[in-house]
N, C-alpha and C. Protein backbone atom coordinates (compact mmCIF):
# COMPACT_ATOMS: atom_id res chain seq x y z
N UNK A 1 10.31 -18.52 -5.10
CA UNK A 1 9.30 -17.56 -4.68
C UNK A 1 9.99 -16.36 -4.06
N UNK A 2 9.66 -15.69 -4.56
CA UNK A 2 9.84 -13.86 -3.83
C UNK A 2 8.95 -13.51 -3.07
N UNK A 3 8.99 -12.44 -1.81
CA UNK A 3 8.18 -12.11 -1.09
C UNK A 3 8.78 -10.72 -0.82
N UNK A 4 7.85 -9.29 -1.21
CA UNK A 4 7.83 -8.53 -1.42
C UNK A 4 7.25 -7.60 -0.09
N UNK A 5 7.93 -6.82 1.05
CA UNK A 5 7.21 -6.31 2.05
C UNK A 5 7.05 -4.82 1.59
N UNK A 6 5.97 -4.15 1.68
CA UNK A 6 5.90 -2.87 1.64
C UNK A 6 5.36 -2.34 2.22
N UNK A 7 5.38 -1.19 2.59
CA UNK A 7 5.13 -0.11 3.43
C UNK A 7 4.09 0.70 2.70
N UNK A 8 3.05 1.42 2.99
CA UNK A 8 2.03 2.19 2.81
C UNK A 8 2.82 3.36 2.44
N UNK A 9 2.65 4.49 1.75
CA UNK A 9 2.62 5.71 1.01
C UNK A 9 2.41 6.58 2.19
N UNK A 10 3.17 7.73 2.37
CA UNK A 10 2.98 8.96 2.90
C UNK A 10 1.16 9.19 3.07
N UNK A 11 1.09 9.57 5.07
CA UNK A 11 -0.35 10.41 5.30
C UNK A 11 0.09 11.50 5.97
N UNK A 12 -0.95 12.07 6.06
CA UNK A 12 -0.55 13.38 6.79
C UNK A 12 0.03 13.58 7.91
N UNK A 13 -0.72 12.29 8.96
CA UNK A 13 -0.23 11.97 10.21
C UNK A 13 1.21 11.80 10.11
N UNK A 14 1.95 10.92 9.21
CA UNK A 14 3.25 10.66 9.20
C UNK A 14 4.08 12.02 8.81
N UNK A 15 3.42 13.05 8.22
CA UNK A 15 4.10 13.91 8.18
C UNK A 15 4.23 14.95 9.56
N UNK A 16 3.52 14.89 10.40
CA UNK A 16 3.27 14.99 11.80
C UNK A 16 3.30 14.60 12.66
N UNK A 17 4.12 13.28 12.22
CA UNK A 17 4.53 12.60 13.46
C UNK A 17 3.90 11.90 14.38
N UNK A 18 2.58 12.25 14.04
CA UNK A 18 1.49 11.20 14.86
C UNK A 18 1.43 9.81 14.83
N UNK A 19 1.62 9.05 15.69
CA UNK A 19 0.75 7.45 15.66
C UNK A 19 -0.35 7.35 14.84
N UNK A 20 -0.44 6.82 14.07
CA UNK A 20 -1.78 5.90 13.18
C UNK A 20 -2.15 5.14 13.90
N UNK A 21 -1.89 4.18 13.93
CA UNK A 21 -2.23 2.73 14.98
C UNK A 21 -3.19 2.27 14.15
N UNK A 22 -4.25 1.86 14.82
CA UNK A 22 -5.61 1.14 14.20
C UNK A 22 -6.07 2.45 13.36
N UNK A 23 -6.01 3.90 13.43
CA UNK A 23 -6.64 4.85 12.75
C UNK A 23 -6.95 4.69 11.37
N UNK A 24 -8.13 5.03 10.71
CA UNK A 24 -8.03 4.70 9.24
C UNK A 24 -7.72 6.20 8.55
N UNK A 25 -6.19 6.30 8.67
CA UNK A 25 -5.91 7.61 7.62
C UNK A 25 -5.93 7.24 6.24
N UNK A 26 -6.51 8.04 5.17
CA UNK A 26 -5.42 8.03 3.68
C UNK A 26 -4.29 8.32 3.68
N UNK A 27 -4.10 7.86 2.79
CA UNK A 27 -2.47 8.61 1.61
C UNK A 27 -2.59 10.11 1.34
N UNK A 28 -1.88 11.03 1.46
CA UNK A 28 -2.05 12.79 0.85
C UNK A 28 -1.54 12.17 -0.33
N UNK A 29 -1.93 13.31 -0.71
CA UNK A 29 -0.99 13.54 -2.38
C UNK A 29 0.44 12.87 -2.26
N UNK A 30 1.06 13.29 -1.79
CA UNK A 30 2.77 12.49 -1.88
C UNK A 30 2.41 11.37 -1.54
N UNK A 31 1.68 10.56 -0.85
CA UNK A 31 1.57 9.18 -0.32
C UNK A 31 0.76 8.78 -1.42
N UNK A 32 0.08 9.24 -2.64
CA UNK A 32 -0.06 8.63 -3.86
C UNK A 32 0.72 8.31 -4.71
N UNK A 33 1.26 9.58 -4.89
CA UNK A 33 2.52 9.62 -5.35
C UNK A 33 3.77 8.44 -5.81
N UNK A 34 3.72 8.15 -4.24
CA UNK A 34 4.31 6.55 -3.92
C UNK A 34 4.12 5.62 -4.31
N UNK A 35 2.89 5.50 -4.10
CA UNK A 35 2.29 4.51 -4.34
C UNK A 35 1.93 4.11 -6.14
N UNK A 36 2.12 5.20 -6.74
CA UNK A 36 2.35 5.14 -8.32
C UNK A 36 3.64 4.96 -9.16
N UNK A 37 4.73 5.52 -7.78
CA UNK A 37 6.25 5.03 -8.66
C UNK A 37 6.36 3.90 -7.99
N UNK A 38 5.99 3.05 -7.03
CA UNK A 38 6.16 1.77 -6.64
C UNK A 38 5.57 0.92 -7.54
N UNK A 39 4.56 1.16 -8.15
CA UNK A 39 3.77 0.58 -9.28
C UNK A 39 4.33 0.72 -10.37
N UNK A 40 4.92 1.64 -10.46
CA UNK A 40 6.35 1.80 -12.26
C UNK A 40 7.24 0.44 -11.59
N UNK A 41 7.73 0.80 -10.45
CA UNK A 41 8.85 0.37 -10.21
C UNK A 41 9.12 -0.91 -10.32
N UNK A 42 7.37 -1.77 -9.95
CA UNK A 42 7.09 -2.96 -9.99
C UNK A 42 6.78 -3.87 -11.12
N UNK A 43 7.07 -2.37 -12.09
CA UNK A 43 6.43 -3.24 -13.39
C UNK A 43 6.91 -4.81 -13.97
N UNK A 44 8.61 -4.70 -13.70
CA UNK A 44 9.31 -5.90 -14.68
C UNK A 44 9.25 -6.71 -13.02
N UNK A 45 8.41 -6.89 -12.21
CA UNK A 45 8.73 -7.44 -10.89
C UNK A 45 7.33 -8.09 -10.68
N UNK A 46 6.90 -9.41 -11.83
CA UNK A 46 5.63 -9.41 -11.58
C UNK A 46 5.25 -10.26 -9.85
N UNK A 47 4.04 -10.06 -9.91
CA UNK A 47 3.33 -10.69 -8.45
C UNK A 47 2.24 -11.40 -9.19
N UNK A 48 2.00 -12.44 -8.07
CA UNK A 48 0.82 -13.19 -8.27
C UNK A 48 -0.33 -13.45 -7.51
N UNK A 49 0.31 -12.55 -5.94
CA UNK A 49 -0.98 -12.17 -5.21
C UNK A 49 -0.59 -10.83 -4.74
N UNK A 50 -1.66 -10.17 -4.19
CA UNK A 50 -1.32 -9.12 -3.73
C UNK A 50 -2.24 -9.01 -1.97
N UNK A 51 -1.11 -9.28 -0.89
CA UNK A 51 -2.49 -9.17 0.39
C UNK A 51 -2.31 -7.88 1.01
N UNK A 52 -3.23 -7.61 2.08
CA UNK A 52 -3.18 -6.17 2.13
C UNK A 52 -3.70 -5.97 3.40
N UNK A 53 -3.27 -5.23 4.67
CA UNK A 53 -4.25 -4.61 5.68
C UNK A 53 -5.65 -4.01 5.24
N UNK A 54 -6.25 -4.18 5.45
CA UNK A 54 -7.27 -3.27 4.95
C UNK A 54 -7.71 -2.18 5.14
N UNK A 55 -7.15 -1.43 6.03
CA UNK A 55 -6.90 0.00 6.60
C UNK A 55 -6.66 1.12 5.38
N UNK A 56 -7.09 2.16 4.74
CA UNK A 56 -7.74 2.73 3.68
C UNK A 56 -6.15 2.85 3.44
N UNK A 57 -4.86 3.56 4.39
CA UNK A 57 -3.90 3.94 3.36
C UNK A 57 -3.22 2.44 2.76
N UNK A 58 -3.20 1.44 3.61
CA UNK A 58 -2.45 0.27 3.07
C UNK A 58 -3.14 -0.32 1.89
N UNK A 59 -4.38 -0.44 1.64
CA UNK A 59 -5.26 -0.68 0.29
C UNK A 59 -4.92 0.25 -0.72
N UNK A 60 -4.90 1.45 -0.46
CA UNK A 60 -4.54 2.93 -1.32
C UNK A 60 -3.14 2.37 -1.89
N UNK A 61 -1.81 1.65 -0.82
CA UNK A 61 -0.91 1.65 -1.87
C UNK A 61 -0.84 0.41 -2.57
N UNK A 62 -1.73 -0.52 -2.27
CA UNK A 62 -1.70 -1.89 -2.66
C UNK A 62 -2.70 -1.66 -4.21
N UNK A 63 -3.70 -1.19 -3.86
CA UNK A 63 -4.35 -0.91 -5.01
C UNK A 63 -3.65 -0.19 -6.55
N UNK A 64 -2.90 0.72 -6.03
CA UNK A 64 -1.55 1.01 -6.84
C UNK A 64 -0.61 0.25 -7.81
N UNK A 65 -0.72 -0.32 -7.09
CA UNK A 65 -0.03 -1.78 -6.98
C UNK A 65 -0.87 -2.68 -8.17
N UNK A 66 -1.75 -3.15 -7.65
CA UNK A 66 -2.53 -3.92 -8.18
C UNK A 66 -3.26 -3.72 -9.77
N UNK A 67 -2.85 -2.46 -9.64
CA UNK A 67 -3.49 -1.99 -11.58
C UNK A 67 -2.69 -2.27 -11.96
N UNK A 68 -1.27 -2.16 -11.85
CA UNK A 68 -0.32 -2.60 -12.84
C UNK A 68 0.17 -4.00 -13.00
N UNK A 69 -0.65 -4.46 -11.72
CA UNK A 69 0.17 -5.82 -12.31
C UNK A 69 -0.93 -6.94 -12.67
N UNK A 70 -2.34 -6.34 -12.46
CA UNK A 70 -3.45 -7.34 -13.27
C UNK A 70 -3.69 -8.33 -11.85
N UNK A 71 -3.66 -8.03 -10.60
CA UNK A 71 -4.36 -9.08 -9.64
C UNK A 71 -4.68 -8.17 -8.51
N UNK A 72 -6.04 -8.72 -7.99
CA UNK A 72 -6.63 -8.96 -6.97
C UNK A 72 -6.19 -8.10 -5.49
N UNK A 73 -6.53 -7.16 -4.98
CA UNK A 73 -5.55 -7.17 -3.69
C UNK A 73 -6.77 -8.15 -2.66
N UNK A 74 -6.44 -8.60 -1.58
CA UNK A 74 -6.89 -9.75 -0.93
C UNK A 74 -6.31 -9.33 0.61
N UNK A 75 -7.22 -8.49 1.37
CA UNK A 75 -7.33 -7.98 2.56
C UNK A 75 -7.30 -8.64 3.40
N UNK A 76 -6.21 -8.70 4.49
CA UNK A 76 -6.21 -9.38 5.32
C UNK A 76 -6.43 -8.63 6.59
N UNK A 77 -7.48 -9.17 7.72
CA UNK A 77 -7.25 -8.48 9.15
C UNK A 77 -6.03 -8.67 9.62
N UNK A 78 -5.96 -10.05 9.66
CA UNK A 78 -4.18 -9.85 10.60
C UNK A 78 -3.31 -8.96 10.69
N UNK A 79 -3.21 -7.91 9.28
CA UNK A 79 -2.60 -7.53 9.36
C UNK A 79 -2.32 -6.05 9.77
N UNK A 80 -3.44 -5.94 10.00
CA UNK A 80 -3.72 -4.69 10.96
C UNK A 80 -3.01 -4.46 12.16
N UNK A 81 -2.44 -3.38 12.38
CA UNK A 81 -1.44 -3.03 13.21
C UNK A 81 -2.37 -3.37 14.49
């Protein structure tokens, strides 16, 4: 088994240096971005679940995610900062 950690896609806040925390930012444009070459990147790297904060940018890059590889993302609170 592999276990795959990733990080959410560029928001604006991060480009500003602000704390997110619990905040529900999106992804900008570049934090899509990301989240679409992580999804190339993942192609020959299949998964069989996909879990996810549910906080809009961590879904945004999981969802990314999740078209290319044909499963489910599966939201977890815990994992909310």
């Amino acid at each position: 088994m592999k276990l795959y950690i990733i990080r959410h896609g560029q928001t604006d806040w991060n480009v500003q240096g602000r704390i997110q925390g619990r905040q529900d930012i999106p992804l900008n444009a570049a934090g899509r971005s990301q989240a679409q070459m992580l999804a190339k990147g993942m192609e020959k790297r299949p998964v069989t679940a996909i879990y996810s904060s549910p906080q809009l940018r961590a879904m945004e890059t999981a969802m990314a995610l999740a078209g290319n590889q044909g499963v489910e993302v599966i939201p977890l609170p815990e994992l909310v900062e």
